[in-house]
PDB file of N, CA and C in Angstrom:
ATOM      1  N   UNK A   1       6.607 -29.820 -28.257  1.00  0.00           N
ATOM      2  CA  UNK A   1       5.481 -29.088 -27.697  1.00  0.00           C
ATOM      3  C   UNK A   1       5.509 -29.048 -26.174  1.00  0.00           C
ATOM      4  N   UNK A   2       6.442 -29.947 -25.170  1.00  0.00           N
ATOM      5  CA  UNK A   2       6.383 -29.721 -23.956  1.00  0.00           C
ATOM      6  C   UNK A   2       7.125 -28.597 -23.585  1.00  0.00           C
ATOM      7  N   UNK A   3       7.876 -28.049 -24.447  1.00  0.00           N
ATOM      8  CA  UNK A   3       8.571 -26.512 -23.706  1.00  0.00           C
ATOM      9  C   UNK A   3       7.529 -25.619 -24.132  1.00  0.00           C
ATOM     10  N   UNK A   4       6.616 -25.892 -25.106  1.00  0.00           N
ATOM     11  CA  UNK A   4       5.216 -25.006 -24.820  1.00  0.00           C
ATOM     12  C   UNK A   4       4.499 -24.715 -23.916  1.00  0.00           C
ATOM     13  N   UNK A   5       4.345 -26.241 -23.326  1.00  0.00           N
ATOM     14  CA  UNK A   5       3.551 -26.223 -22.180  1.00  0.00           C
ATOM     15  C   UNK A   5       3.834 -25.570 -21.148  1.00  0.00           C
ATOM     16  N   UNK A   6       5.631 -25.999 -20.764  1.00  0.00           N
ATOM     17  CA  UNK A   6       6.007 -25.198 -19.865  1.00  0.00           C
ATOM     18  C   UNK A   6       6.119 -23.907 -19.789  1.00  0.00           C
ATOM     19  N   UNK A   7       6.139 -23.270 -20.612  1.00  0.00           N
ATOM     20  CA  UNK A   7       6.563 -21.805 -21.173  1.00  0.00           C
ATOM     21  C   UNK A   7       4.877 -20.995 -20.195  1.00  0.00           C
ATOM     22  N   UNK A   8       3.978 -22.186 -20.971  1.00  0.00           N
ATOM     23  CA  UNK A   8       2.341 -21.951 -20.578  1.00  0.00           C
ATOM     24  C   UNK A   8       2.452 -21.414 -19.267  1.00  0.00           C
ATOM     25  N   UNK A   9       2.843 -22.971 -18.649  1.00  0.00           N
ATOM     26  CA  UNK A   9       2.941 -23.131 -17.184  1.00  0.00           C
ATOM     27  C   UNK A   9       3.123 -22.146 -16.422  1.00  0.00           C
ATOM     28  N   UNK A  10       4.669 -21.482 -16.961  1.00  0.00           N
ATOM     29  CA  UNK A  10       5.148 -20.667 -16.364  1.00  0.00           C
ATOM     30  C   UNK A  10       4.945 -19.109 -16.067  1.00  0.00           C
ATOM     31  N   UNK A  11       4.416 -18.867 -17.507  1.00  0.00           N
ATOM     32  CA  UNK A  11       3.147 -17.397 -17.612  1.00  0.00           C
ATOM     33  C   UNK A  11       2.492 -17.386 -16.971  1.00  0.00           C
ATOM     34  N   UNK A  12       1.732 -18.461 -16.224  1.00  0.00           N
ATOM     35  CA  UNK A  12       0.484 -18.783 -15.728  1.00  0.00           C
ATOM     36  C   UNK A  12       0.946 -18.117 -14.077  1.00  0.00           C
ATOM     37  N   UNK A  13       2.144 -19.165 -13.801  1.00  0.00           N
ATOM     38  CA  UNK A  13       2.667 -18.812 -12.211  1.00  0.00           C
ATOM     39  C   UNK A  13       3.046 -17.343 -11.983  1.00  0.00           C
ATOM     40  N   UNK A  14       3.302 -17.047 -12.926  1.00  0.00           N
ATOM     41  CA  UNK A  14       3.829 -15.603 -13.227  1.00  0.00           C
ATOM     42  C   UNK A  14       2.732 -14.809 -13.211  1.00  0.00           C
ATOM     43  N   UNK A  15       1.935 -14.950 -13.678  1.00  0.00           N
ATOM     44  CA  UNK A  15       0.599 -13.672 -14.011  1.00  0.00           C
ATOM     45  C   UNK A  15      -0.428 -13.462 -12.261  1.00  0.00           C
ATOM     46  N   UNK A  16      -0.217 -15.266 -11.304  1.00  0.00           N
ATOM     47  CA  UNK A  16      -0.475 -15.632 -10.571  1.00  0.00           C
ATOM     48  C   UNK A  16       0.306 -14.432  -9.045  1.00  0.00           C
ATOM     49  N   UNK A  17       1.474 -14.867  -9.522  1.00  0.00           N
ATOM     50  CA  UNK A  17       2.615 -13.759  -8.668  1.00  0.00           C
ATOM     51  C   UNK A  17       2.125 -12.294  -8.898  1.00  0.00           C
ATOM     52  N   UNK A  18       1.880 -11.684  -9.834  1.00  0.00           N
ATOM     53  CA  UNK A  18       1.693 -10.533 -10.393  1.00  0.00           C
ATOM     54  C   UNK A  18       0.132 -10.229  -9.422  1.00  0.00           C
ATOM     55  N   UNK A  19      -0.783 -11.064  -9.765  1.00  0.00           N
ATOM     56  CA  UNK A  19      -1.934 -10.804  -8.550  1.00  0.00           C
ATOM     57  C   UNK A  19      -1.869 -10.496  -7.849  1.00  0.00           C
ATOM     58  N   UNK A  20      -1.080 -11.310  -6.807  1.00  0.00           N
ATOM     59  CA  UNK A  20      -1.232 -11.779  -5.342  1.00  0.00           C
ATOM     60  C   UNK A  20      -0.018 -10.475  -4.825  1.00  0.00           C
ATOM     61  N   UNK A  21       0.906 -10.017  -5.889  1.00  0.00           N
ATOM     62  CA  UNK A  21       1.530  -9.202  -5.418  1.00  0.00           C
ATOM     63  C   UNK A  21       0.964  -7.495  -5.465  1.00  0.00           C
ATOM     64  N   UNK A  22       0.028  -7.303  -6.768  1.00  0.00           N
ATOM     65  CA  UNK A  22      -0.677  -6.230  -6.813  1.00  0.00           C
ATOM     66  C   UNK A  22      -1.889  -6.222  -5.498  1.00  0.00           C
ATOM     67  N   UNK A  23      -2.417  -7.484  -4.641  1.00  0.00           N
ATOM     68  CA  UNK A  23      -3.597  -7.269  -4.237  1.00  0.00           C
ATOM     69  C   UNK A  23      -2.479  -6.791  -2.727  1.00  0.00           C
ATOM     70  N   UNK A  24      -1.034  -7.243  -2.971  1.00  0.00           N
ATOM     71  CA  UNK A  24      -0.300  -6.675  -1.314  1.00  0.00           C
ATOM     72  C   UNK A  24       0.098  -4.737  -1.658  1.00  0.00           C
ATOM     73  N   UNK A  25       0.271  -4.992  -2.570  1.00  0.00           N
ATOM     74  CA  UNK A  25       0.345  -3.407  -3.070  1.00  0.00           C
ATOM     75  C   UNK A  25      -1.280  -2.335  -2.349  1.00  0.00           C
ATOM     76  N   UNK A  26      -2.489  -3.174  -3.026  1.00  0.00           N
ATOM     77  CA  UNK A  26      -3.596  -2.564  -2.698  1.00  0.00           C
ATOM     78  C   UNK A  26      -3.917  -2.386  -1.244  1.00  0.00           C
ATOM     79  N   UNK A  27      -3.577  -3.591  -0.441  1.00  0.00           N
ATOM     80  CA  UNK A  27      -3.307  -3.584   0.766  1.00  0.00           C
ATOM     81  C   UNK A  27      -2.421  -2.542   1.615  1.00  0.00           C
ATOM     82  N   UNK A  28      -1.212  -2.154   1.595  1.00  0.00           N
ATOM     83  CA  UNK A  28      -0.137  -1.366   1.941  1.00  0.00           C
ATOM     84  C   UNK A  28      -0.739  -0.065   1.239  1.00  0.00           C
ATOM     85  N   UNK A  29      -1.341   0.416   0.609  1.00  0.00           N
ATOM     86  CA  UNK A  29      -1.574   1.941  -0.005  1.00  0.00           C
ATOM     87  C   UNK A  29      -3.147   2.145   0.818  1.00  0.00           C
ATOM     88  N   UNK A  30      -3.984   0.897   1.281  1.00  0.00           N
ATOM     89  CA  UNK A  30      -5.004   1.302   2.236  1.00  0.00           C
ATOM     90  C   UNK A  30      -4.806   1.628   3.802  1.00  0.00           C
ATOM     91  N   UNK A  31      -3.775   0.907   4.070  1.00  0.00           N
ATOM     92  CA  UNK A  31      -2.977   1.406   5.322  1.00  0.00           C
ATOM     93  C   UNK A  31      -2.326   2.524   5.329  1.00  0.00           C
ATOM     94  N   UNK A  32      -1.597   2.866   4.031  1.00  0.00           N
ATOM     95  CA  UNK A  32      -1.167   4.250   4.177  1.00  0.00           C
ATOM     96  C   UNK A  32      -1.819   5.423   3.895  1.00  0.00           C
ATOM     97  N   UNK A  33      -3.044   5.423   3.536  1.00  0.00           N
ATOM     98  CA  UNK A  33      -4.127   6.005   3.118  1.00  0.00           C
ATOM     99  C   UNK A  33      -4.852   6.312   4.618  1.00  0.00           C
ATOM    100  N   UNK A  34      -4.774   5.062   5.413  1.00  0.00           N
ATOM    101  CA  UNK A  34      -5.573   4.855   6.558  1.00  0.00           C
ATOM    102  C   UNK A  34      -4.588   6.105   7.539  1.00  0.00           C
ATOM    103  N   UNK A  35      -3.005   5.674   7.756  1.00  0.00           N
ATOM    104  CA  UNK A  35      -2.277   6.085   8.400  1.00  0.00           C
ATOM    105  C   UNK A  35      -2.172   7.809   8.421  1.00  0.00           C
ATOM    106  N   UNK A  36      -2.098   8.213   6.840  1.00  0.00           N
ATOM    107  CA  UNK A  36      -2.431   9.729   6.875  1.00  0.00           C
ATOM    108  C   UNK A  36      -3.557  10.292   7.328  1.00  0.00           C
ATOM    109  N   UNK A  37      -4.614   9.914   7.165  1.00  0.00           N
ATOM    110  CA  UNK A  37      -5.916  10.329   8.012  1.00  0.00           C
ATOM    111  C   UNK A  37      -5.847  10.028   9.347  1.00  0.00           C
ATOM    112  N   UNK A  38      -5.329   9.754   9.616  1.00  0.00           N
ATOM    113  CA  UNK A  38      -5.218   9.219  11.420  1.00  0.00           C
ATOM    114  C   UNK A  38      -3.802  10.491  11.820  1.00  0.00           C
ATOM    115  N   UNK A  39      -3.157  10.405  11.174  1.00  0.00           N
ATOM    116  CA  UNK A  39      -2.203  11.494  11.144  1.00  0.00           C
ATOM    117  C   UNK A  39      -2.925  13.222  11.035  1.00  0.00           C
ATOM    118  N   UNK A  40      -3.409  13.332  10.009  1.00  0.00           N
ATOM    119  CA  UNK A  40      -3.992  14.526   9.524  1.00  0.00           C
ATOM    120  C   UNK A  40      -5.328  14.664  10.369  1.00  0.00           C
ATOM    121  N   UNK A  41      -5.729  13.987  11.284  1.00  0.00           N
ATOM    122  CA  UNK A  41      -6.873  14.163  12.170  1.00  0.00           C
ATOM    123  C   UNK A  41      -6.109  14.137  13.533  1.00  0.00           C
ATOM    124  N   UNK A  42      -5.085  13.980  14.260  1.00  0.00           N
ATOM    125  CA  UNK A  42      -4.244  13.790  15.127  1.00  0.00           C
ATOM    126  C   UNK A  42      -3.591  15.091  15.096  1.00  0.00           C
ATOM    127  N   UNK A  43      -3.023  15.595  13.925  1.00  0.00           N
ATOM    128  CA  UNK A  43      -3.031  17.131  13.369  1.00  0.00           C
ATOM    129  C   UNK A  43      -3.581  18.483  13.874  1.00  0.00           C
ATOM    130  N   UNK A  44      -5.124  17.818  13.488  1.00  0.00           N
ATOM    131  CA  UNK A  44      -6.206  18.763  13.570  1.00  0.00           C
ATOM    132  C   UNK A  44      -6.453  19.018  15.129  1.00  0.00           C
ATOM    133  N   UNK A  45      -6.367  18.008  15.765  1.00  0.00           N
ATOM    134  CA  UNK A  45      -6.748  17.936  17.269  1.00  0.00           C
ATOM    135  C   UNK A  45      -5.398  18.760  18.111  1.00  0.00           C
ATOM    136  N   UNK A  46      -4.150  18.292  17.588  1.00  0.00           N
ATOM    137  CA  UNK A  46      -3.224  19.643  18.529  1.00  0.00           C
ATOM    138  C   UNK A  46      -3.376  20.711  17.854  1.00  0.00           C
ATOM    139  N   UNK A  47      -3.644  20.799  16.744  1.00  0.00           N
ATOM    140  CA  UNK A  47      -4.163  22.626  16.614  1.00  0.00           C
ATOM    141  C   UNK A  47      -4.971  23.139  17.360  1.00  0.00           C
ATOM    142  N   UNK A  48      -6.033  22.428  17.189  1.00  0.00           N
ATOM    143  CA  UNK A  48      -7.404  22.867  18.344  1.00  0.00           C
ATOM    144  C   UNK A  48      -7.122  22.906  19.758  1.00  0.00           C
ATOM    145  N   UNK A  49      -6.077  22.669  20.163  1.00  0.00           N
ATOM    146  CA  UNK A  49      -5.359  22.713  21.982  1.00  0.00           C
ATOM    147  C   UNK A  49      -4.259  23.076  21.507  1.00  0.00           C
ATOM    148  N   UNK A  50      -4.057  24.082  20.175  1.00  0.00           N
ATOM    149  CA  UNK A  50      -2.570  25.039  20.278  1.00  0.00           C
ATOM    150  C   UNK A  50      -1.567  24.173  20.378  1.00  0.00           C
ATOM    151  N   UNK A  51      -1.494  23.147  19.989  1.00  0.00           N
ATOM    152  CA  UNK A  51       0.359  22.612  20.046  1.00  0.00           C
ATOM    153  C   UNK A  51       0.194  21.945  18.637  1.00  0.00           C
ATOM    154  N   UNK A  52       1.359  22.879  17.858  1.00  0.00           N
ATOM    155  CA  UNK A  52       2.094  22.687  16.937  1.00  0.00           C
ATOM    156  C   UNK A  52       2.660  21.226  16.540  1.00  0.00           C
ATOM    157  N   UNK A  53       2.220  20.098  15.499  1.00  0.00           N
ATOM    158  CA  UNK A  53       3.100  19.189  15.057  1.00  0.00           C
ATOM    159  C   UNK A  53       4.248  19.290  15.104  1.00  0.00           C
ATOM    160  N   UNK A  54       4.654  20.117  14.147  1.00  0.00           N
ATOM    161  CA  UNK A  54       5.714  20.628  13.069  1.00  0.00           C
ATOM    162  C   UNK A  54       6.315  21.679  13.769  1.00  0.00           C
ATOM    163  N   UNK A  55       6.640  22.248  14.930  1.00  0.00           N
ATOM    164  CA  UNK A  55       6.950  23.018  15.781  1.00  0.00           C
ATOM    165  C   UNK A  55       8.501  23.472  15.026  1.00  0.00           C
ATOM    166  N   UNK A  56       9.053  24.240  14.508  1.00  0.00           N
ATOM    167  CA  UNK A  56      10.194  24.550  14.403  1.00  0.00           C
ATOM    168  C   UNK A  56      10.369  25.607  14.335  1.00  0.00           C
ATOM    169  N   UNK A  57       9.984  26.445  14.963  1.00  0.00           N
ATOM    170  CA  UNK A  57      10.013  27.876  15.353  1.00  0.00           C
ATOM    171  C   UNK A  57       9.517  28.758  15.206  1.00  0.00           C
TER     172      UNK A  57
END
């Protein structure tokens, strides 16, 4: 029954990893969430004074 336990153990550290790695996921997609609006409003403002982002001819 102790390779049960461990088996336990080890699901446990595992499901633990799986958290802490989804809550860095949630983190990094609010920054990039953040980053496009700061982009797409940075956008908006050289349109409004006529200069082109995306300038390619």
């Amino acid at each position: 029954m102790q390779s049960d336990d461990l088996i336990k153990e080890q699901i446990l550290q595992l499901k633990i990893e799986i958290a802490q790695l989804e809550a860095e996921v949630n983190k990094l997609e609010i920054m990039i969430s953040e980053k496009k609006y700061a982009l797409n409003r940075l956008s908006e403002l050289l349109e409004i004074r006529g200069v082109a982002l995306n300038d390619n001819g």
